[in-house]
C-alpha atoms as a PDB file:
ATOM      1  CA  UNK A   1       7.145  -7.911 -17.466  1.00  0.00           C
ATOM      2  CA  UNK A   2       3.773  -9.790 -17.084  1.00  0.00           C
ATOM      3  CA  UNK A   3       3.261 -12.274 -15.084  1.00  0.00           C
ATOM      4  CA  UNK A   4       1.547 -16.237 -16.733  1.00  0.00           C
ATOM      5  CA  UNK A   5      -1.029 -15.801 -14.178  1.00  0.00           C
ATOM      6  CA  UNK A   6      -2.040 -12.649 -14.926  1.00  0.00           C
ATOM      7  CA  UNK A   7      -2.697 -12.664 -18.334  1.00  0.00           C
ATOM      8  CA  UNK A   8      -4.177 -15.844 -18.269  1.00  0.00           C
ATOM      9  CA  UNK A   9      -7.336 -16.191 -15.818  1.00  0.00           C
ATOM     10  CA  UNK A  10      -7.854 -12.189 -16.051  1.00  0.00           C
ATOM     11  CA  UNK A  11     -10.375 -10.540 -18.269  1.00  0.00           C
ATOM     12  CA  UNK A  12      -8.355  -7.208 -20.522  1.00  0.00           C
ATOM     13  CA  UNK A  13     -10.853  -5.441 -18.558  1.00  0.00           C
ATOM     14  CA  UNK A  14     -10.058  -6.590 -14.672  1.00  0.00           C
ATOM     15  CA  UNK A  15      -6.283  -6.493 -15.689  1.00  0.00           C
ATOM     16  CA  UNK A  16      -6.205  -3.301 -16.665  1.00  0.00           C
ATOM     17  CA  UNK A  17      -8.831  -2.082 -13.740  1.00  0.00           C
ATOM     18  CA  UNK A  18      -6.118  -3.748 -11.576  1.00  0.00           C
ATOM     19  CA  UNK A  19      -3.233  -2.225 -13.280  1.00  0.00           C
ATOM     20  CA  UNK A  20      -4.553   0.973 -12.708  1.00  0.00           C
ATOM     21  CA  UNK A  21      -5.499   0.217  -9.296  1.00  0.00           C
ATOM     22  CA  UNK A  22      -2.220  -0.421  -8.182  1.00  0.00           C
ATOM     23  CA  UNK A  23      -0.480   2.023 -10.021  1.00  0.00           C
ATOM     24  CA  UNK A  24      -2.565   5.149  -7.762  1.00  0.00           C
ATOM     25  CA  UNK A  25      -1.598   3.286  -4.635  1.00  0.00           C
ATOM     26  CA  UNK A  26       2.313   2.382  -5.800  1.00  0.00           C
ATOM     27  CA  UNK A  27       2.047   6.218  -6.998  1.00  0.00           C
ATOM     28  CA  UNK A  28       0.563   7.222  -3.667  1.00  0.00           C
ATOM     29  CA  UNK A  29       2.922   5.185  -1.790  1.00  0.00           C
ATOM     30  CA  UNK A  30       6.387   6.405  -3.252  1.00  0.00           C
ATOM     31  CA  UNK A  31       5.543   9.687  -2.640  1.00  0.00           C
ATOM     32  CA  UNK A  32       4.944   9.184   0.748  1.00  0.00           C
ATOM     33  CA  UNK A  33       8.203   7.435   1.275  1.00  0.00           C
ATOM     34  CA  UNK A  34       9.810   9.921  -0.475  1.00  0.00           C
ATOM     35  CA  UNK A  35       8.526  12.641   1.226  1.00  0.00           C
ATOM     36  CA  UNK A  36       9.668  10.721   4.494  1.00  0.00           C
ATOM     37  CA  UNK A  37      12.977   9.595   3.378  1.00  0.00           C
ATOM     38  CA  UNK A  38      13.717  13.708   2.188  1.00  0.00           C
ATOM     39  CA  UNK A  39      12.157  14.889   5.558  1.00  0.00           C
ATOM     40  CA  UNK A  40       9.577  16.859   4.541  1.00  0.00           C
ATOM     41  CA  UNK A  41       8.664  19.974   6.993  1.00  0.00           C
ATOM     42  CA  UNK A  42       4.785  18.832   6.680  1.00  0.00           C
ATOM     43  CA  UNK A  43       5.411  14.826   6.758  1.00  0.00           C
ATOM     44  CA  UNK A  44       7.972  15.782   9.912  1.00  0.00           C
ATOM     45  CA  UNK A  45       5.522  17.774  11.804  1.00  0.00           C
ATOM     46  CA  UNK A  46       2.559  15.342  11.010  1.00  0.00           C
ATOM     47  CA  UNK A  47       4.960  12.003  11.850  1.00  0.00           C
ATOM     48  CA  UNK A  48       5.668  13.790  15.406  1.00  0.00           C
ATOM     49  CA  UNK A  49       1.638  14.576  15.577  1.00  0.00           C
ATOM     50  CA  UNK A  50       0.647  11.338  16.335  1.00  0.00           C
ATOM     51  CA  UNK A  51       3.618  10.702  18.632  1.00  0.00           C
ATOM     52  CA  UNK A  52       6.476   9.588  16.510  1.00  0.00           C
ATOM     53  CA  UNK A  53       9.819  10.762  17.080  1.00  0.00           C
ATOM     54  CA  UNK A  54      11.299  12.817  14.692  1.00  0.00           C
ATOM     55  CA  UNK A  55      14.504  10.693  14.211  1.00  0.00           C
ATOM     56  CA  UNK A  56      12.057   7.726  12.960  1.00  0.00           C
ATOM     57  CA  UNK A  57      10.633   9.489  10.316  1.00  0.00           C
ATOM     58  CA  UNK A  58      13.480   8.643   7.625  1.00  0.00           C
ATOM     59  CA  UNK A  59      13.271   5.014   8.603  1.00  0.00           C
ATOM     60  CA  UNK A  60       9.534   4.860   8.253  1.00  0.00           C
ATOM     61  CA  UNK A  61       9.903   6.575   4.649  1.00  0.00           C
ATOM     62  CA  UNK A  62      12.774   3.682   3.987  1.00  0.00           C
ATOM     63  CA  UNK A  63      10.653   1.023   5.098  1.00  0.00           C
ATOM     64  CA  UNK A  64       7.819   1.957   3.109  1.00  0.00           C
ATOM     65  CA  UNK A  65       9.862   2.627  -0.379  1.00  0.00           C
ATOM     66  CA  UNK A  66      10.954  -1.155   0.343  1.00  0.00           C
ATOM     67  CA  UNK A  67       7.806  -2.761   1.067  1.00  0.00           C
ATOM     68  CA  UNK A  68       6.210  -0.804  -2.358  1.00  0.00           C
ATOM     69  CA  UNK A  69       9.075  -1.586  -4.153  1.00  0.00           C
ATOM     70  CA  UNK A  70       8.526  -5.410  -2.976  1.00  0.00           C
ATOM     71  CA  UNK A  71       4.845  -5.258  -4.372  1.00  0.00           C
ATOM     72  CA  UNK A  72       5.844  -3.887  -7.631  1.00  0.00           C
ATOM     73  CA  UNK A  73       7.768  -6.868  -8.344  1.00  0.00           C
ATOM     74  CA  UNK A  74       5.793  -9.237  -9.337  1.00  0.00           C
ATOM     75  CA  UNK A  75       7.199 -12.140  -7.931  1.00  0.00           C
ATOM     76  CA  UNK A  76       7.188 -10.672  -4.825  1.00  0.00           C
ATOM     77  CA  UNK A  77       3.402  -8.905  -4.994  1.00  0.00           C
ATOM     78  CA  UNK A  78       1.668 -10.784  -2.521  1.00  0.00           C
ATOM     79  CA  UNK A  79       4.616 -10.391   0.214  1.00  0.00           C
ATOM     80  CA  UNK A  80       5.112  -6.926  -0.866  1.00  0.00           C
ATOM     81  CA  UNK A  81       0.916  -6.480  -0.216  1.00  0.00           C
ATOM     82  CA  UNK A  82       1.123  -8.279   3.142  1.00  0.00           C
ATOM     83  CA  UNK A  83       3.887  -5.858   4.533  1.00  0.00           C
ATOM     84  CA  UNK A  84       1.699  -2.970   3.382  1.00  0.00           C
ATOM     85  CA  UNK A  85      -1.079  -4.145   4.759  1.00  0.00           C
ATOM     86  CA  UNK A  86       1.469  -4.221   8.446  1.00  0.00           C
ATOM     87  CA  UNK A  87       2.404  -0.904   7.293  1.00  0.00           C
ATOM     88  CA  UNK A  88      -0.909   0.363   7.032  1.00  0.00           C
ATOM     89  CA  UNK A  89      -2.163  -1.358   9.461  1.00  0.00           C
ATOM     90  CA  UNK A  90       0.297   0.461  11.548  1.00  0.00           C
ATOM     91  CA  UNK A  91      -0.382   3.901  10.155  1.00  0.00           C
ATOM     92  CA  UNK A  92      -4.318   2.945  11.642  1.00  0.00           C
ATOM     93  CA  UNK A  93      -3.297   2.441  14.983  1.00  0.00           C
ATOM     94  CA  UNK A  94      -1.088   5.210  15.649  1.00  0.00           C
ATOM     95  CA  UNK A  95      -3.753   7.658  14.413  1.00  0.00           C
ATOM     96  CA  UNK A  96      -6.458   6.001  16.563  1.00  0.00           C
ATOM     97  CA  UNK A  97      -4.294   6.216  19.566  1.00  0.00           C
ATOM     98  CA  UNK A  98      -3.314   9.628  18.554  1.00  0.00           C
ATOM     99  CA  UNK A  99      -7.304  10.671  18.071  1.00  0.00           C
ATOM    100  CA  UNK A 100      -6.658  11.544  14.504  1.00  0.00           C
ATOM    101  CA  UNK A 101      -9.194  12.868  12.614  1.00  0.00           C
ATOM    102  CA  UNK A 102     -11.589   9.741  11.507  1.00  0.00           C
ATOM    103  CA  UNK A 103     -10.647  10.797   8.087  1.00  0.00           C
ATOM    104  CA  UNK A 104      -6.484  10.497   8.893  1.00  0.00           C
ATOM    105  CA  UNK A 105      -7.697   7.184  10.463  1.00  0.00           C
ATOM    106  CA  UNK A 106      -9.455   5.332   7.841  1.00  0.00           C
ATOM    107  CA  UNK A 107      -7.231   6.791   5.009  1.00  0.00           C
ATOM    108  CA  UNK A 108      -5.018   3.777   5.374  1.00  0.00           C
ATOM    109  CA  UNK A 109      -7.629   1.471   5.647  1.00  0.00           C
ATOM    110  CA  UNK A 110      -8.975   2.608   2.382  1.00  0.00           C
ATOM    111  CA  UNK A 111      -5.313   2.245   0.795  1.00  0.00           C
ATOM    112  CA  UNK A 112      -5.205  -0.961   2.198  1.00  0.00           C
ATOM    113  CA  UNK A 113      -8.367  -2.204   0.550  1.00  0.00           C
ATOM    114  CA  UNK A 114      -7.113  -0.705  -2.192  1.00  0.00           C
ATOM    115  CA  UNK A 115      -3.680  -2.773  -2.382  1.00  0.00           C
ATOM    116  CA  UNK A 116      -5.498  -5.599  -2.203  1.00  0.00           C
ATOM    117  CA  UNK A 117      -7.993  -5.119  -4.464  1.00  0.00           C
ATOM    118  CA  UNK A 118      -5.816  -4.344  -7.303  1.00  0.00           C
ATOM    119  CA  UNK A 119      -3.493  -7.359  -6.769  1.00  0.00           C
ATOM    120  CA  UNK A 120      -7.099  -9.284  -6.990  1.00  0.00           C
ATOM    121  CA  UNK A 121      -8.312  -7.846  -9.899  1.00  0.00           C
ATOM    122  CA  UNK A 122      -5.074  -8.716 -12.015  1.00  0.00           C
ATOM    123  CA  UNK A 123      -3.371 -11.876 -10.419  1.00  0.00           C
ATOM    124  CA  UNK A 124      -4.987 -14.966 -10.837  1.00  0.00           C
ATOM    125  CA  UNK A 125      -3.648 -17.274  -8.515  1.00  0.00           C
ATOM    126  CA  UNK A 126      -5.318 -14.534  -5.976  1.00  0.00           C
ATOM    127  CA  UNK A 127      -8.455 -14.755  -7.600  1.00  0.00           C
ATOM    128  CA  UNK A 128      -8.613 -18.828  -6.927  1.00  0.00           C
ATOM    129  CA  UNK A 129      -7.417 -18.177  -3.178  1.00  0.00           C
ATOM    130  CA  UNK A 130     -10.179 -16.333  -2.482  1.00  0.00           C
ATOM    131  CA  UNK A 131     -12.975 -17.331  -4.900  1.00  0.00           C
ATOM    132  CA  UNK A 132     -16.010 -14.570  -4.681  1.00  0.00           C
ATOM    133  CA  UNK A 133     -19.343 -15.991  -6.041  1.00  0.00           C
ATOM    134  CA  UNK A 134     -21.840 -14.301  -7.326  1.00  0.00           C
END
Protein backbone atom coordinates (compact mmCIF):
# COMPACT_ATOMS: atom_id res chain seq x y z
CA UNK A 1 0.00 0.00 0.00
CA UNK A 2 1.50 3.45 -0.93
CA UNK A 3 1.21 6.13 0.85
CA UNK A 4 -0.47 9.99 -1.05
CA UNK A 5 2.62 11.53 0.14
CA UNK A 6 4.88 9.38 -1.21
CA UNK A 7 4.03 9.12 -4.57
CA UNK A 8 3.29 12.53 -4.89
CA UNK A 9 6.31 15.01 -3.98
CA UNK A 10 8.90 11.99 -4.72
CA UNK A 11 10.81 11.62 -7.91
CA UNK A 12 10.40 7.38 -9.35
CA UNK A 13 13.98 7.68 -8.77
CA UNK A 14 14.24 8.90 -4.84
CA UNK A 15 11.18 6.56 -4.17
CA UNK A 16 12.59 3.73 -5.27
CA UNK A 17 16.31 4.73 -3.83
CA UNK A 18 14.23 5.00 -0.60
CA UNK A 19 12.37 1.86 -1.04
CA UNK A 20 15.38 0.08 -1.33
CA UNK A 21 16.95 1.86 1.41
CA UNK A 22 14.65 0.78 3.85
CA UNK A 23 14.09 -2.51 2.74
CA UNK A 24 18.26 -3.48 3.66
CA UNK A 25 17.70 -1.92 7.03
CA UNK A 26 13.91 -3.55 7.70
CA UNK A 27 15.85 -6.75 6.21
CA UNK A 28 18.78 -6.13 8.51
CA UNK A 29 16.63 -5.42 11.36
CA UNK A 30 14.27 -8.59 11.41
CA UNK A 31 17.01 -10.68 11.35
CA UNK A 32 18.46 -9.31 14.20
CA UNK A 33 15.30 -9.58 16.18
CA UNK A 34 14.90 -12.81 15.09
CA UNK A 35 18.05 -14.00 15.87
CA UNK A 36 17.38 -12.46 19.45
CA UNK A 37 13.92 -13.57 19.93
CA UNK A 38 15.29 -17.55 18.85
CA UNK A 39 18.40 -17.02 21.14
CA UNK A 40 21.00 -17.40 18.98
CA UNK A 41 24.39 -18.97 20.57
CA UNK A 42 26.41 -15.97 18.74
CA UNK A 43 23.69 -13.04 19.38
CA UNK A 44 23.61 -14.63 23.24
CA UNK A 45 27.25 -14.56 23.76
CA UNK A 46 27.68 -11.10 21.98
CA UNK A 47 24.35 -9.54 24.01
CA UNK A 48 26.25 -10.72 27.39
CA UNK A 49 29.67 -9.11 25.78
CA UNK A 50 28.81 -5.79 26.30
CA UNK A 51 27.19 -6.48 29.67
CA UNK A 52 23.67 -7.54 29.05
CA UNK A 53 22.16 -10.22 30.88
CA UNK A 54 21.35 -13.16 29.19
CA UNK A 55 17.63 -13.28 30.27
CA UNK A 56 17.21 -9.75 28.34
CA UNK A 57 18.23 -10.90 25.22
CA UNK A 58 14.65 -12.28 24.05
CA UNK A 59 13.09 -9.02 25.13
CA UNK A 60 15.56 -6.91 23.25
CA UNK A 61 14.89 -9.18 20.02
CA UNK A 62 10.90 -8.53 20.85
CA UNK A 63 11.33 -4.99 21.17
CA UNK A 64 13.14 -4.56 18.10
CA UNK A 65 10.70 -6.88 15.76
CA UNK A 66 8.02 -4.27 17.17
CA UNK A 67 9.64 -1.10 16.62
CA UNK A 68 10.60 -2.45 12.70
CA UNK A 69 7.39 -3.72 12.35
CA UNK A 70 6.04 -0.09 13.48
CA UNK A 71 8.24 1.55 10.65
CA UNK A 72 7.05 -0.72 8.02
CA UNK A 73 3.67 0.51 8.42
CA UNK A 74 3.35 3.34 6.88
CA UNK A 75 1.21 5.19 8.97
CA UNK A 76 3.26 4.58 11.65
CA UNK A 77 6.94 5.20 9.76
CA UNK A 78 8.07 8.14 11.41
CA UNK A 79 7.23 6.71 15.10
CA UNK A 80 8.44 3.42 14.06
CA UNK A 81 11.98 5.48 12.84
CA UNK A 82 12.09 7.46 16.10
CA UNK A 83 12.03 4.23 18.34
CA UNK A 84 14.82 2.86 16.15
CA UNK A 85 16.68 5.60 16.31
CA UNK A 86 16.22 4.95 20.73
CA UNK A 87 17.01 1.52 19.82
CA UNK A 88 20.03 2.26 18.09
CA UNK A 89 20.88 4.81 19.89
CA UNK A 90 20.96 2.37 22.67
CA UNK A 91 22.89 -0.32 20.86
CA UNK A 92 25.75 2.90 20.61
CA UNK A 93 26.02 3.37 24.10
CA UNK A 94 26.27 0.03 25.42
CA UNK A 95 29.13 -0.73 22.99
CA UNK A 96 30.96 2.50 23.92
CA UNK A 97 30.68 1.70 27.53
CA UNK A 98 31.54 -1.81 26.76
CA UNK A 99 34.83 -0.55 24.56
CA UNK A 100 33.49 -2.28 21.54
CA UNK A 101 35.35 -2.32 18.66
CA UNK A 102 34.85 1.34 16.90
CA UNK A 103 33.46 -0.68 14.12
CA UNK A 104 30.60 -2.58 16.63
CA UNK A 105 30.17 1.08 17.79
CA UNK A 106 29.36 3.07 14.83
CA UNK A 107 27.50 0.13 13.10
CA UNK A 108 24.31 1.43 14.59
CA UNK A 109 24.98 4.80 13.92
CA UNK A 110 25.34 4.00 10.31
CA UNK A 111 21.88 1.99 10.45
CA UNK A 112 20.50 4.80 12.01
CA UNK A 113 21.43 7.24 9.29
CA UNK A 114 20.32 4.82 7.22
CA UNK A 115 16.59 4.58 8.66
CA UNK A 116 16.34 7.92 8.27
CA UNK A 117 17.54 8.48 5.14
CA UNK A 118 15.32 6.12 3.44
CA UNK A 119 12.12 7.40 5.13
CA UNK A 120 13.53 10.90 3.56
CA UNK A 121 14.10 9.86 0.31
CA UNK A 122 10.45 8.39 -0.17
CA UNK A 123 8.02 10.32 2.24
CA UNK A 124 7.25 13.65 1.42
CA UNK A 125 5.85 15.23 4.26
CA UNK A 126 9.61 14.39 5.64
CA UNK A 127 11.12 15.99 2.86
CA UNK A 128 9.15 19.52 3.72
CA UNK A 129 10.11 19.03 7.56
CA UNK A 130 13.43 19.18 6.88
CA UNK A 131 13.94 21.08 3.59
CA UNK A 132 17.80 20.54 2.30
CA UNK A 133 18.86 23.27 -0.23
CA UNK A 134 21.14 23.03 -2.57
Amino acid sequence: MQSTSESASASKGALWAGRAVSALVVAFMIFDGVTKVVKAQQVVEATVRIGFPESTVFGIGAVLLVCTALHVIPKTSVLGAILLTGYLGGATAANVRAGSAVFNTIFPIIFSVLVWLGLFLREGRLRALIPFRA
